[in-house]
PDB file of N, CA and C in Angstrom:
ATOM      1  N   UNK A   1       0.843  -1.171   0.000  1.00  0.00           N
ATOM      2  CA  UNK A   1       0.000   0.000   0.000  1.00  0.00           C
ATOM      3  C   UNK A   1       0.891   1.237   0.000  1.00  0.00           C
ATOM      4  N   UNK A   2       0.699   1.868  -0.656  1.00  0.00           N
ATOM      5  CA  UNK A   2       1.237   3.428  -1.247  1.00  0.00           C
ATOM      6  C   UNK A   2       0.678   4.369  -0.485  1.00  0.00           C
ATOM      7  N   UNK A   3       1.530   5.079   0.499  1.00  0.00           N
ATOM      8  CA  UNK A   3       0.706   6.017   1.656  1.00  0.00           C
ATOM      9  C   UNK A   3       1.178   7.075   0.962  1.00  0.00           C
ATOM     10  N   UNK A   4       0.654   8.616   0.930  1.00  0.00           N
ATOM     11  CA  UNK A   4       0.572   9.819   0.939  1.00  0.00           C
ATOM     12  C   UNK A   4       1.694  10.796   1.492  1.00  0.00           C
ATOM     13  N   UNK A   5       2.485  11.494   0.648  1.00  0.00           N
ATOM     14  CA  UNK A   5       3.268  12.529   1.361  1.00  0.00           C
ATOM     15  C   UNK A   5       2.550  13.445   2.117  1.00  0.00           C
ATOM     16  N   UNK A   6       3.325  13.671   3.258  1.00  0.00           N
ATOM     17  CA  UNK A   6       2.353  14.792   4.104  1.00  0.00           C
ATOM     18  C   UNK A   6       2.856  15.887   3.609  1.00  0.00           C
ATOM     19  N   UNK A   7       1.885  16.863   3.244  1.00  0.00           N
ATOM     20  CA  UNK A   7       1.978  18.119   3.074  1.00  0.00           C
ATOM     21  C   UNK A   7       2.062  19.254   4.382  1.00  0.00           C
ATOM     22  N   UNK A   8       2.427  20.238   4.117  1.00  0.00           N
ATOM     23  CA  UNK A   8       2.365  20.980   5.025  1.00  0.00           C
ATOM     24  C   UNK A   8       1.028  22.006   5.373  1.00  0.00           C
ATOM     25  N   UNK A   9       0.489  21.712   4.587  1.00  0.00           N
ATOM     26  CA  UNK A   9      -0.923  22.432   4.764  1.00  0.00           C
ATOM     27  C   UNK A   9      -1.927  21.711   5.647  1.00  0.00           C
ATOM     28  N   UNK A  10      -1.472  20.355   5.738  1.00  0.00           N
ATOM     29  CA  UNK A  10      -2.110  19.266   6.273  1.00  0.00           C
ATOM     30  C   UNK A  10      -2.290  19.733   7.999  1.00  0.00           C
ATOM     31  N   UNK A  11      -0.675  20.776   8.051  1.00  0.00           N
ATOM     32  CA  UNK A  11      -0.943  20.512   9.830  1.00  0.00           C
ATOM     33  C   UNK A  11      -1.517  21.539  10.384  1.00  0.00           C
ATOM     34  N   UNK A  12      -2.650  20.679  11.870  1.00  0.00           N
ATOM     35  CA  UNK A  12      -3.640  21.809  12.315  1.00  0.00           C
ATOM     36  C   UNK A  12      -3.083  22.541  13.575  1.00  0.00           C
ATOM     37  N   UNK A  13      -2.904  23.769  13.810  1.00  0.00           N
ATOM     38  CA  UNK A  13      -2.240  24.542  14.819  1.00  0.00           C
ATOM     39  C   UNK A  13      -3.269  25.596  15.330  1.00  0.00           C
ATOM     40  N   UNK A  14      -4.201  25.565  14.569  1.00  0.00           N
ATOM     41  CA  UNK A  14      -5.410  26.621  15.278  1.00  0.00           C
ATOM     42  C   UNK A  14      -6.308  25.965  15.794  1.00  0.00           C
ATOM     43  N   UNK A  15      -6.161  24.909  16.485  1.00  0.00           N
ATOM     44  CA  UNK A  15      -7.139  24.281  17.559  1.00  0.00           C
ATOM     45  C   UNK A  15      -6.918  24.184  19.027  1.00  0.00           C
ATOM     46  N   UNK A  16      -7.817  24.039  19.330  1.00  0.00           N
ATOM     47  CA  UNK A  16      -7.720  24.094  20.883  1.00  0.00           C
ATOM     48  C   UNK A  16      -7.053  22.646  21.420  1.00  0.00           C
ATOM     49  N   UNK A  17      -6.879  22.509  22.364  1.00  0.00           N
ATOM     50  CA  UNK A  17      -6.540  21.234  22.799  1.00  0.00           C
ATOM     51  C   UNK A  17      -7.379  20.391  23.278  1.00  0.00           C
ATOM     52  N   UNK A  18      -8.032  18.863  23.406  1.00  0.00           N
ATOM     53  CA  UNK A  18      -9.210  18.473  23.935  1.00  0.00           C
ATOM     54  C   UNK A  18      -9.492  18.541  25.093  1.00  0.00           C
ATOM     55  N   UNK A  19     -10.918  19.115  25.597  1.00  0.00           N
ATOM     56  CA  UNK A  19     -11.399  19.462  26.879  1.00  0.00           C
ATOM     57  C   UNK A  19     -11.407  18.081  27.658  1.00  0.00           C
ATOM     58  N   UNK A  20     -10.663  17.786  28.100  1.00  0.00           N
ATOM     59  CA  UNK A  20     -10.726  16.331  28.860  1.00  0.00           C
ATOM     60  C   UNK A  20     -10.163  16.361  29.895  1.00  0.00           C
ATOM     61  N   UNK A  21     -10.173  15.030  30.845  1.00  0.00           N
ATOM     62  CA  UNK A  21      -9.595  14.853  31.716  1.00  0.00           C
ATOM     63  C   UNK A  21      -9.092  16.174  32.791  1.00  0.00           C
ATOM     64  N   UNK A  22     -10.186  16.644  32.941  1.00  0.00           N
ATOM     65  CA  UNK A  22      -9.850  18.121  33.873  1.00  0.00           C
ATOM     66  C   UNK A  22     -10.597  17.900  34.908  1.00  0.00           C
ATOM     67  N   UNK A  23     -10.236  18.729  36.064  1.00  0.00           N
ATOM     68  CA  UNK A  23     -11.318  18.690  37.509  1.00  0.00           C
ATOM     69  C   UNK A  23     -11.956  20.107  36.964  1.00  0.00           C
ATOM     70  N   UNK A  24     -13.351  18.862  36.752  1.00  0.00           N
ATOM     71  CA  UNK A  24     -14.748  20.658  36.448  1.00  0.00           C
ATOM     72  C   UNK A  24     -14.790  21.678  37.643  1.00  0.00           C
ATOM     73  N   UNK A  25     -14.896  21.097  38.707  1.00  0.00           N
ATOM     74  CA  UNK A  25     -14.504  22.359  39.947  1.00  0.00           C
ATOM     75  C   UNK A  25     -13.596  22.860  40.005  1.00  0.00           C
ATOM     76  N   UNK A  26     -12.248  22.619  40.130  1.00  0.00           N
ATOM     77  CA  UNK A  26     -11.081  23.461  40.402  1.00  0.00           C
ATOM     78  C   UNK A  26     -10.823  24.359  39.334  1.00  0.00           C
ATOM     79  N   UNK A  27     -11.434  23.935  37.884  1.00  0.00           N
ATOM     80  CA  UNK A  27     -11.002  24.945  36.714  1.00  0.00           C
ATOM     81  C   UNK A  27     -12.134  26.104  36.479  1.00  0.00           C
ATOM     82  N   UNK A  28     -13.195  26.120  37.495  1.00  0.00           N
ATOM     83  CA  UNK A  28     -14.464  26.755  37.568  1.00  0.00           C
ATOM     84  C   UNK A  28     -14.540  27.788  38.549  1.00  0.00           C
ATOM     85  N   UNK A  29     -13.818  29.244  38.072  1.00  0.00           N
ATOM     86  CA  UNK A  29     -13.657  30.088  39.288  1.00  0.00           C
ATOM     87  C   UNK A  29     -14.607  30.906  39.744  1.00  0.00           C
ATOM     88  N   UNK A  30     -15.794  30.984  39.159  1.00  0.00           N
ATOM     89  CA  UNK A  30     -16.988  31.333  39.489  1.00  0.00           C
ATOM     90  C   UNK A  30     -17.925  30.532  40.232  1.00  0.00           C
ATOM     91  N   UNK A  31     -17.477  29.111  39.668  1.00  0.00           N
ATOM     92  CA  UNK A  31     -18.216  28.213  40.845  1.00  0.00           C
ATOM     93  C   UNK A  31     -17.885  27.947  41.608  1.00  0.00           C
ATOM     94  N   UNK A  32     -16.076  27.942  41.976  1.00  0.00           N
ATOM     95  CA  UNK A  32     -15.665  28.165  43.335  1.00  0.00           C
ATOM     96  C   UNK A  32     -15.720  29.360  44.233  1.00  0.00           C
ATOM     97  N   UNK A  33     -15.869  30.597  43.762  1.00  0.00           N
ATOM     98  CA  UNK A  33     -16.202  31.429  44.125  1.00  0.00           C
ATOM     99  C   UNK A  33     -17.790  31.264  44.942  1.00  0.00           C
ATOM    100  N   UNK A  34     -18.797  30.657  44.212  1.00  0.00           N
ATOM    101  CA  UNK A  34     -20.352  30.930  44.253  1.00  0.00           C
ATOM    102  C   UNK A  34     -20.272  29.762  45.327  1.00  0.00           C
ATOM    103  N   UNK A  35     -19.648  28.808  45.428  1.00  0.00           N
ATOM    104  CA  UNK A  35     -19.683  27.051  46.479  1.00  0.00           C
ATOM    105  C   UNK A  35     -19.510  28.289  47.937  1.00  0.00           C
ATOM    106  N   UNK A  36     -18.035  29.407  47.760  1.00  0.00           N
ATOM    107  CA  UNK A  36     -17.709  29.610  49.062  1.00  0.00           C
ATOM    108  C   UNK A  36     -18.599  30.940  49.479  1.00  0.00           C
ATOM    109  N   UNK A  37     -19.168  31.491  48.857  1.00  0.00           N
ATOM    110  CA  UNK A  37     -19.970  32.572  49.162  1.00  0.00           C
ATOM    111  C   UNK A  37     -21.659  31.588  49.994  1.00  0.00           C
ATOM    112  N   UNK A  38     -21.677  30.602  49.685  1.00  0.00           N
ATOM    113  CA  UNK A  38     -22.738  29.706  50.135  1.00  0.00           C
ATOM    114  C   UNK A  38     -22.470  28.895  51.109  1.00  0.00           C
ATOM    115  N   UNK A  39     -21.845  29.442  51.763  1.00  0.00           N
ATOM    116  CA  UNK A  39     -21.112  28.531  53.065  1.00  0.00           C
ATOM    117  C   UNK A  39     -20.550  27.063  52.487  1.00  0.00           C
ATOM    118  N   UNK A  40     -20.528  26.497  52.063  1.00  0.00           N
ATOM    119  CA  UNK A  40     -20.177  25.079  51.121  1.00  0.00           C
ATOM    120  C   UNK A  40     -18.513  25.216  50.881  1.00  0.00           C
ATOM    121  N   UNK A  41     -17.337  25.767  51.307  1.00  0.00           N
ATOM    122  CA  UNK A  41     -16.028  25.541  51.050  1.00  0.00           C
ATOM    123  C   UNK A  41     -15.311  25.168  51.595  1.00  0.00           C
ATOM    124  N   UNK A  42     -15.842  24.442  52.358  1.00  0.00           N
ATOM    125  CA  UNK A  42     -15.476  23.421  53.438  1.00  0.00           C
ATOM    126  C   UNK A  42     -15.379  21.715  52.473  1.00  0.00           C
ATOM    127  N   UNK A  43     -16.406  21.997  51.584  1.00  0.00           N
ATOM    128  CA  UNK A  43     -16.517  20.899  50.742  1.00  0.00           C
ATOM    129  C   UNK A  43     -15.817  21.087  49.137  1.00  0.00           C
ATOM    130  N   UNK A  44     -15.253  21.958  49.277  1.00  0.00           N
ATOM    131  CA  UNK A  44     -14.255  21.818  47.715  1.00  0.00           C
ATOM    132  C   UNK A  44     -13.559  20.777  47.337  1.00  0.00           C
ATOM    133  N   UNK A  45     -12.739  19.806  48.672  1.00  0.00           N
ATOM    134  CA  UNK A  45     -12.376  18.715  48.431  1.00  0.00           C
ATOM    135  C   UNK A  45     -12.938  17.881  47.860  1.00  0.00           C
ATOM    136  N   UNK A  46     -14.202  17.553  47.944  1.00  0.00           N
ATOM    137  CA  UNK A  46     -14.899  16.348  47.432  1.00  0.00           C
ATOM    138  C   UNK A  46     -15.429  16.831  46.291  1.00  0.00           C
ATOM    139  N   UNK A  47     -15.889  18.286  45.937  1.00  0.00           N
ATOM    140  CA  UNK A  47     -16.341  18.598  44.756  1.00  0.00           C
ATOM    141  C   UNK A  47     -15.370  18.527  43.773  1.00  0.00           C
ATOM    142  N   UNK A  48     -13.997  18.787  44.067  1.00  0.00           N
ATOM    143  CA  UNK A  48     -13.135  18.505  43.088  1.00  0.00           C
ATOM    144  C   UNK A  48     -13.170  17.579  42.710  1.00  0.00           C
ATOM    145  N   UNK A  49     -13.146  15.926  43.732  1.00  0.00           N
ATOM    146  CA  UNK A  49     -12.858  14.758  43.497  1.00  0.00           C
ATOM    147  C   UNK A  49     -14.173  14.706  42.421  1.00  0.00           C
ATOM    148  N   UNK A  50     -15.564  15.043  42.455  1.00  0.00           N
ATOM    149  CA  UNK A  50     -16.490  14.654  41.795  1.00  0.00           C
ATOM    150  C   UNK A  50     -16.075  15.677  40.730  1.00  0.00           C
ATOM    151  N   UNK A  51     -15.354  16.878  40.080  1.00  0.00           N
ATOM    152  CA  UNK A  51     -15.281  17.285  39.188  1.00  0.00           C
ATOM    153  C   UNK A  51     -14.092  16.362  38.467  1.00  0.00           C
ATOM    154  N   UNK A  52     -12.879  15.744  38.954  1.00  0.00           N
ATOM    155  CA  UNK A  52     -12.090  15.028  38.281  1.00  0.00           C
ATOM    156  C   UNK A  52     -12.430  14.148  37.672  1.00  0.00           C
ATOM    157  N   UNK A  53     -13.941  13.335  38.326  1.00  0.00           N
ATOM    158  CA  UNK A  53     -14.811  12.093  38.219  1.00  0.00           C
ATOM    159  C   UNK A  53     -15.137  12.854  36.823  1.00  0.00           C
ATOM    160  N   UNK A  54     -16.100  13.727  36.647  1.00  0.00           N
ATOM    161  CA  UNK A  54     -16.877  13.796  35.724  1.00  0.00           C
ATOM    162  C   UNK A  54     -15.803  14.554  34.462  1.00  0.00           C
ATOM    163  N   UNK A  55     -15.011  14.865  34.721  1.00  0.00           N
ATOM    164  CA  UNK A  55     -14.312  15.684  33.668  1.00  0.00           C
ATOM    165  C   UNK A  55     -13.212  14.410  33.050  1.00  0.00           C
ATOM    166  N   UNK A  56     -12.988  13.387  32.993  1.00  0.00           N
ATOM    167  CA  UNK A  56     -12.569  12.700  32.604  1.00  0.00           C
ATOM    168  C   UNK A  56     -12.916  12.210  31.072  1.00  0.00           C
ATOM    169  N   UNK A  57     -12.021  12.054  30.438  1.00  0.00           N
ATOM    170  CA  UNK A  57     -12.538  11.801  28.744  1.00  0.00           C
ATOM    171  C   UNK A  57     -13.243  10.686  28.368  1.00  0.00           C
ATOM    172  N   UNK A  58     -13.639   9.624  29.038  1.00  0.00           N
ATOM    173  CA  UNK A  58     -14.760   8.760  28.684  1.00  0.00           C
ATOM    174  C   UNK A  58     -16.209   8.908  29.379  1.00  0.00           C
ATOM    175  N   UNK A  59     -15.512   9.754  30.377  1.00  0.00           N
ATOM    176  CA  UNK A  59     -17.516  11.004  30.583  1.00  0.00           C
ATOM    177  C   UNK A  59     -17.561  11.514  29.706  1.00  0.00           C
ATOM    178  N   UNK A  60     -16.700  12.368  29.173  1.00  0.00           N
ATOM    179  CA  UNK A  60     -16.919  13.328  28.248  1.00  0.00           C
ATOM    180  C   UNK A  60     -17.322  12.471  26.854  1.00  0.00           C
ATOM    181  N   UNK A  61     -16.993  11.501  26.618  1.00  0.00           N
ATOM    182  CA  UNK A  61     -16.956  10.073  25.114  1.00  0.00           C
ATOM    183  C   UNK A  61     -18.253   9.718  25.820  1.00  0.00           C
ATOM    184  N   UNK A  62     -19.027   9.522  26.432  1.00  0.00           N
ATOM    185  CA  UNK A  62     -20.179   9.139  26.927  1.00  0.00           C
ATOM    186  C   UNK A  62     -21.575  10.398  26.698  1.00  0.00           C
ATOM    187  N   UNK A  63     -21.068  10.859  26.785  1.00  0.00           N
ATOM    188  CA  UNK A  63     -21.892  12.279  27.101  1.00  0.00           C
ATOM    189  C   UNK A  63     -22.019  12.613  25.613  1.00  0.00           C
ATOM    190  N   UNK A  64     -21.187  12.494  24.836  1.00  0.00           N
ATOM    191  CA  UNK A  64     -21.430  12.526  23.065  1.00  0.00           C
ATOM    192  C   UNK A  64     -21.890  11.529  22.789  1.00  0.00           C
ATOM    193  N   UNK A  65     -21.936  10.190  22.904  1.00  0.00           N
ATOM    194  CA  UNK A  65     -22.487   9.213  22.762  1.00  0.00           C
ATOM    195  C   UNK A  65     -23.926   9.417  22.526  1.00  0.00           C
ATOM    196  N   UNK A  66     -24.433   9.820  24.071  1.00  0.00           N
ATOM    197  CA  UNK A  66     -25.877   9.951  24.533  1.00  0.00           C
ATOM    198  C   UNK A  66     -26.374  10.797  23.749  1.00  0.00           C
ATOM    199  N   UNK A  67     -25.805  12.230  23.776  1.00  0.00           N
ATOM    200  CA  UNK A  67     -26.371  13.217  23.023  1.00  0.00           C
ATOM    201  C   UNK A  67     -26.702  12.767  21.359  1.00  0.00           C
ATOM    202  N   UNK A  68     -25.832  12.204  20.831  1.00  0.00           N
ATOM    203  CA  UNK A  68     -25.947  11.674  19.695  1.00  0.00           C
ATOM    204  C   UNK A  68     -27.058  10.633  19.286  1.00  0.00           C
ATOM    205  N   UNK A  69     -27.492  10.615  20.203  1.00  0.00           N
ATOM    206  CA  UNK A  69     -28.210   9.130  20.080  1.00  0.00           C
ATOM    207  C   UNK A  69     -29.527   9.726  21.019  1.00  0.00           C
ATOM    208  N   UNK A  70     -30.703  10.484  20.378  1.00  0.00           N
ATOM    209  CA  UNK A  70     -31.454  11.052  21.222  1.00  0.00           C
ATOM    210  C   UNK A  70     -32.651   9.955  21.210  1.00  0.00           C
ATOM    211  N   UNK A  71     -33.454   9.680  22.865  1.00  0.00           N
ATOM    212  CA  UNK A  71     -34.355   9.065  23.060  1.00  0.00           C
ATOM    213  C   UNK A  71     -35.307   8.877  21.884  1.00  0.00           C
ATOM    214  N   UNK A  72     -35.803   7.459  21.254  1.00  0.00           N
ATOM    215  CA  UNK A  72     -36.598   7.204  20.674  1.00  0.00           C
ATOM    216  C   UNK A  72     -37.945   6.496  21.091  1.00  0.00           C
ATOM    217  N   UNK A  73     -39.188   7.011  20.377  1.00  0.00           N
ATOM    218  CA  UNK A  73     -40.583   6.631  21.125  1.00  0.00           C
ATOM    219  C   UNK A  73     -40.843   5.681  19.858  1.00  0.00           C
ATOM    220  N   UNK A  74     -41.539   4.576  20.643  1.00  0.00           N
ATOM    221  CA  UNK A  74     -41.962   3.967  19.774  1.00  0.00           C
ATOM    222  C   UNK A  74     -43.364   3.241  19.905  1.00  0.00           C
ATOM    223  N   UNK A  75     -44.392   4.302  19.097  1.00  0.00           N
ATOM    224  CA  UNK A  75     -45.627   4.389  19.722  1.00  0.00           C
ATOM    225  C   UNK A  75     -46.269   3.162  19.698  1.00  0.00           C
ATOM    226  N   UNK A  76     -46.085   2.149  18.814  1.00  0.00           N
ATOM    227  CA  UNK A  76     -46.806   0.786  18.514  1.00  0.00           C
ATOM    228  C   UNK A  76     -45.462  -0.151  18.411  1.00  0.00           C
ATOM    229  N   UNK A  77     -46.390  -1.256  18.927  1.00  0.00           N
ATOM    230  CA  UNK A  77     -45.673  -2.717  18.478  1.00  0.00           C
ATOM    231  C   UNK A  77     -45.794  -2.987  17.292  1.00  0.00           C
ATOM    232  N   UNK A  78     -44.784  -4.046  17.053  1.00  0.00           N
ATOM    233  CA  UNK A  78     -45.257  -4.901  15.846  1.00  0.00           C
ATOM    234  C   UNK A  78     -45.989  -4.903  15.270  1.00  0.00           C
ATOM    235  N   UNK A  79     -47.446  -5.044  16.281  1.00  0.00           N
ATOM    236  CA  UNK A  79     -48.497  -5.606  15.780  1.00  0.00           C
ATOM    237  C   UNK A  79     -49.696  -4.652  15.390  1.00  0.00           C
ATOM    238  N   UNK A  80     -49.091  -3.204  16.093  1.00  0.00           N
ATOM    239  CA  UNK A  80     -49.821  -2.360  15.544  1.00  0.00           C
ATOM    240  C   UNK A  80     -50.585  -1.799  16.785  1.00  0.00           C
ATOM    241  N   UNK A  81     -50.108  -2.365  17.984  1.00  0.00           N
ATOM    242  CA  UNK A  81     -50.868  -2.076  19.193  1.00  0.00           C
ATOM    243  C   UNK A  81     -50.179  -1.000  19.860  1.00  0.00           C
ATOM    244  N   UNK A  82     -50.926   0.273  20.473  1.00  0.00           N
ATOM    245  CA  UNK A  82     -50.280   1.202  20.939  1.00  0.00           C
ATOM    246  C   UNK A  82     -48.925   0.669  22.475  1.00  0.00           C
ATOM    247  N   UNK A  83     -48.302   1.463  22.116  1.00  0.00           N
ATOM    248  CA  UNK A  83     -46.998   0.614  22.459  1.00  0.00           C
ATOM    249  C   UNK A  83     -46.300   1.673  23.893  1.00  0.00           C
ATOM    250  N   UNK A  84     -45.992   2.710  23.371  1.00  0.00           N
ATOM    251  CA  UNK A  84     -45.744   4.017  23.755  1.00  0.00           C
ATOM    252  C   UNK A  84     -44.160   4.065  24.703  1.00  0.00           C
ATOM    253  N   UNK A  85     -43.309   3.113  24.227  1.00  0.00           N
ATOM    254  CA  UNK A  85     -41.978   2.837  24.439  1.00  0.00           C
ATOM    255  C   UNK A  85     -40.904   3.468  23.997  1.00  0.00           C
ATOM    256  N   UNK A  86     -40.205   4.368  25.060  1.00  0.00           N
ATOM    257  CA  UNK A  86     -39.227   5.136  24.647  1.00  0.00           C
ATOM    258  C   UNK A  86     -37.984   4.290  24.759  1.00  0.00           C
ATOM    259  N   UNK A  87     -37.093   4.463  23.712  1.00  0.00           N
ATOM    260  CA  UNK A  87     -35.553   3.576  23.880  1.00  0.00           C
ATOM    261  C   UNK A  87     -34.601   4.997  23.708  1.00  0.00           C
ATOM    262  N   UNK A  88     -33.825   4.087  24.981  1.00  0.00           N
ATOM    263  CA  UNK A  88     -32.662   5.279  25.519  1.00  0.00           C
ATOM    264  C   UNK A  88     -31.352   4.094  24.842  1.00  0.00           C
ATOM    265  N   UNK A  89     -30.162   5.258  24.258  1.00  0.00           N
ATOM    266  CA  UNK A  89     -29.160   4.470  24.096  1.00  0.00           C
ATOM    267  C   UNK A  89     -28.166   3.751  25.660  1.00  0.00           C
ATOM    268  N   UNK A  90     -27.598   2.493  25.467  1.00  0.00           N
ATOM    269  CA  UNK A  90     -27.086   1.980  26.504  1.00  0.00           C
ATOM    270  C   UNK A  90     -26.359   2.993  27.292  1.00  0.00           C
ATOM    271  N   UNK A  91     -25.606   4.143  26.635  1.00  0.00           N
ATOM    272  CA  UNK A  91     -24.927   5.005  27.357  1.00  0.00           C
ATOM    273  C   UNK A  91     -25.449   6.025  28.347  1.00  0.00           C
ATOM    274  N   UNK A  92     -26.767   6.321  28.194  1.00  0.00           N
ATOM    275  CA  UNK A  92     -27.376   7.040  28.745  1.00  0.00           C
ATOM    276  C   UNK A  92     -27.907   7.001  30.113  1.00  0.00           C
ATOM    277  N   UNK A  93     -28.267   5.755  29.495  1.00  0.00           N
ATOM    278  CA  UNK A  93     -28.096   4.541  30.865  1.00  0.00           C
ATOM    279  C   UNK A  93     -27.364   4.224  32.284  1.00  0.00           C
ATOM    280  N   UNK A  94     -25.893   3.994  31.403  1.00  0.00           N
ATOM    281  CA  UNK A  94     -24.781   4.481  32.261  1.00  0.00           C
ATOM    282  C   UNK A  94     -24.540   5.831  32.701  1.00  0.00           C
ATOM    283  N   UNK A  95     -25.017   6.287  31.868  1.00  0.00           N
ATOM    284  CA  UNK A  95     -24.612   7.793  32.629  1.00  0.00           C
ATOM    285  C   UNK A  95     -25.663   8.350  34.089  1.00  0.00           C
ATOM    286  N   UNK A  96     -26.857   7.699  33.541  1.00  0.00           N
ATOM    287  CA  UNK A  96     -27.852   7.963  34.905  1.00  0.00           C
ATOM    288  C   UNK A  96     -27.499   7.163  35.958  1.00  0.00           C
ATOM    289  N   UNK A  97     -26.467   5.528  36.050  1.00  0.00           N
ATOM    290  CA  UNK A  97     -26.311   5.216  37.130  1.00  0.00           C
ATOM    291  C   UNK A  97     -25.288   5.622  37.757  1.00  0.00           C
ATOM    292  N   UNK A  98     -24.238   6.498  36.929  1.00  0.00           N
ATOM    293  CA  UNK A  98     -23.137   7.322  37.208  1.00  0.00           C
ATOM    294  C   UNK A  98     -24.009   8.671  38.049  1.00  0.00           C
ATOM    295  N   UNK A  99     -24.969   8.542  37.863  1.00  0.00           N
ATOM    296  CA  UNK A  99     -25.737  10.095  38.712  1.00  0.00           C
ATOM    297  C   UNK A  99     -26.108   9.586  40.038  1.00  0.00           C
ATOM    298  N   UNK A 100     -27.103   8.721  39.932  1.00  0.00           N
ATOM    299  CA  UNK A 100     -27.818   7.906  41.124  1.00  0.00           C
ATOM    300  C   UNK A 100     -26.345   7.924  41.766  1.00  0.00           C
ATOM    301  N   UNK A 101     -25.387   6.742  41.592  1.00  0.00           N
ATOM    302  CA  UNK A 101     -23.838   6.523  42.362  1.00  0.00           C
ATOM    303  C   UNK A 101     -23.699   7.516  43.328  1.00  0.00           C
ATOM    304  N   UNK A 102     -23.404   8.859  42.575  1.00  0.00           N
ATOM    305  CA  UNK A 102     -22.807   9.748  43.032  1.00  0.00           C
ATOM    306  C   UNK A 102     -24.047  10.658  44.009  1.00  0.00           C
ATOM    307  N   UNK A 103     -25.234  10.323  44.166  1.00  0.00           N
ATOM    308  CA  UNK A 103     -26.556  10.613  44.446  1.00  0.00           C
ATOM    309  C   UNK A 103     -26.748  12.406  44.264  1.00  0.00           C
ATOM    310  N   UNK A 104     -26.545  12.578  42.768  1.00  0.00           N
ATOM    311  CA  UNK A 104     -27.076  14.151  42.591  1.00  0.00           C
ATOM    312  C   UNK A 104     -28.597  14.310  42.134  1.00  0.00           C
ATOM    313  N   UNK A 105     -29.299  13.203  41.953  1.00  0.00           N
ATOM    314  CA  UNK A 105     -31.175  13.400  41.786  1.00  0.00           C
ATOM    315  C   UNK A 105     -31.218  13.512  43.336  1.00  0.00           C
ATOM    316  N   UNK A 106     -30.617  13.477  44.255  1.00  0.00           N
ATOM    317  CA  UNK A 106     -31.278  13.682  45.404  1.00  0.00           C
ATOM    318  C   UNK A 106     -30.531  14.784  46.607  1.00  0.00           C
ATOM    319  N   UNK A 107     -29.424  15.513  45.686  1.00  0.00           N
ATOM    320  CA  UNK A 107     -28.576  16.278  46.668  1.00  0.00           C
ATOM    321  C   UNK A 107     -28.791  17.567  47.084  1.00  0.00           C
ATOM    322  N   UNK A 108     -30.279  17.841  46.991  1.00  0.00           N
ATOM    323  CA  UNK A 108     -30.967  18.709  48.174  1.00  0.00           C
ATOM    324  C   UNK A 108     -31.973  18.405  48.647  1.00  0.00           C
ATOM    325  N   UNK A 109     -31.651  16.931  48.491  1.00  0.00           N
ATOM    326  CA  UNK A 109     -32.875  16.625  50.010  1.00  0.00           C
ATOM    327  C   UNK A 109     -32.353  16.051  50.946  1.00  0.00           C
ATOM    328  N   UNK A 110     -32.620  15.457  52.132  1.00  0.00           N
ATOM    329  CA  UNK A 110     -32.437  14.906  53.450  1.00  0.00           C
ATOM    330  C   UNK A 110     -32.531  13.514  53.169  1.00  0.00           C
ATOM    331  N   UNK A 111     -32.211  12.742  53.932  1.00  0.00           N
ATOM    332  CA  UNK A 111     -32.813  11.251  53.609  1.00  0.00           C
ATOM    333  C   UNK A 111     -33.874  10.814  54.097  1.00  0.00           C
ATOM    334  N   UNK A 112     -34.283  11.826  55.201  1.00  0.00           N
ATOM    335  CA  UNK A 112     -36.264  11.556  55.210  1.00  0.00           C
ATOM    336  C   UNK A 112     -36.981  12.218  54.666  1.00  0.00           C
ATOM    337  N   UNK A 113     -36.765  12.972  53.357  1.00  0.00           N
ATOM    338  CA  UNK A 113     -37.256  13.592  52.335  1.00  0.00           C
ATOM    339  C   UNK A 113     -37.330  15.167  52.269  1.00  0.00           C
ATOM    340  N   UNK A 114     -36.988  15.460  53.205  1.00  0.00           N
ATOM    341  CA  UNK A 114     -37.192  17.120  53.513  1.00  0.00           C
ATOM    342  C   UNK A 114     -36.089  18.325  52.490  1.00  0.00           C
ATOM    343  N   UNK A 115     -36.500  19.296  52.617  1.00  0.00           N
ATOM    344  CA  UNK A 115     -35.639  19.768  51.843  1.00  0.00           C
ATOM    345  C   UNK A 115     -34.264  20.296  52.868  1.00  0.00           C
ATOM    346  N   UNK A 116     -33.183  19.737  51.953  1.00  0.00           N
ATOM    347  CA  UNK A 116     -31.857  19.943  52.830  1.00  0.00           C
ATOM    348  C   UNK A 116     -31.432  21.660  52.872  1.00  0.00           C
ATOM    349  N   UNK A 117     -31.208  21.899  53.833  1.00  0.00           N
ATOM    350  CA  UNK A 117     -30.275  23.405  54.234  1.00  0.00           C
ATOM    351  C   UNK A 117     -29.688  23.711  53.145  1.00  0.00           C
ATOM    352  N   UNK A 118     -29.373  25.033  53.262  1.00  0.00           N
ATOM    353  CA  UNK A 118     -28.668  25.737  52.547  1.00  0.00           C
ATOM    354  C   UNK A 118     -27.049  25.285  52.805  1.00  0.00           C
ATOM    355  N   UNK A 119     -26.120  24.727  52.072  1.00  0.00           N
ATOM    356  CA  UNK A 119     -25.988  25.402  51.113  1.00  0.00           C
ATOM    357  C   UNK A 119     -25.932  24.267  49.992  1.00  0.00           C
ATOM    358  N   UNK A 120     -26.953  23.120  50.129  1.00  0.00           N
ATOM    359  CA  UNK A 120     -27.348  21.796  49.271  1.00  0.00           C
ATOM    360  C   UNK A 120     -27.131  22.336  48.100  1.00  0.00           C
TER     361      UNK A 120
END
């Protein structure tokens, strides 16, 4: 197989570098700012750890995945019988038990349901 001289026009230098593998909190100085104005900066430690979590490049390869692949309804069966079945891609999936895990559907409430203090 006969490969291609590289040209020099070929190379790209006006791009950014890929947004990956970053801690979303520590690179977020408005939201560290807004965490400590809310009494909450006591907890930067762990928000970092959950921003390193989520800023990682196969969240980020997941998160395009999903988006790419938007929920489909599928009003009938086979057979013609109203059906009314939405299909989520597998990733999306994962990504909601990556939420539950980390329990952010529930991180301003209490665990006997109440609404949690400020600065939830």
């Amino acid at each position: 197989m006969t490969t291609l001289a590289r040209f020099d026009t070929q190379e790209v230098f006006n791009q950014s570098p890929p947004y990956e593998n970053i801690d979303l909190f520590s690179s977020d100085r408005p939201l560290i700012e807004a965490v400590k104005a809310n009494g909450a900066g006591g907890e930067a430690a762990s928000l970092s750890a959950f921003g390193r979590q989520w800023g990682k490049a196969e969240m980020f390869s997941a998160a395009r995945r999903a988006n790419e692949n938007p929920p489909r309804l599928h009003a009938f069966d086979p057979k013609g019988f109203r059906w009314d079945v939405v299909e989520f891609h597998p990733t999306y999936h994962d990504l909601m038990r990556a939420s539950v895990a980390a329990e952010l559907h529930a991180s301003t409430w209490t665990p006997s349901g109440e609404r949690a203090a400020p600065p939830a």
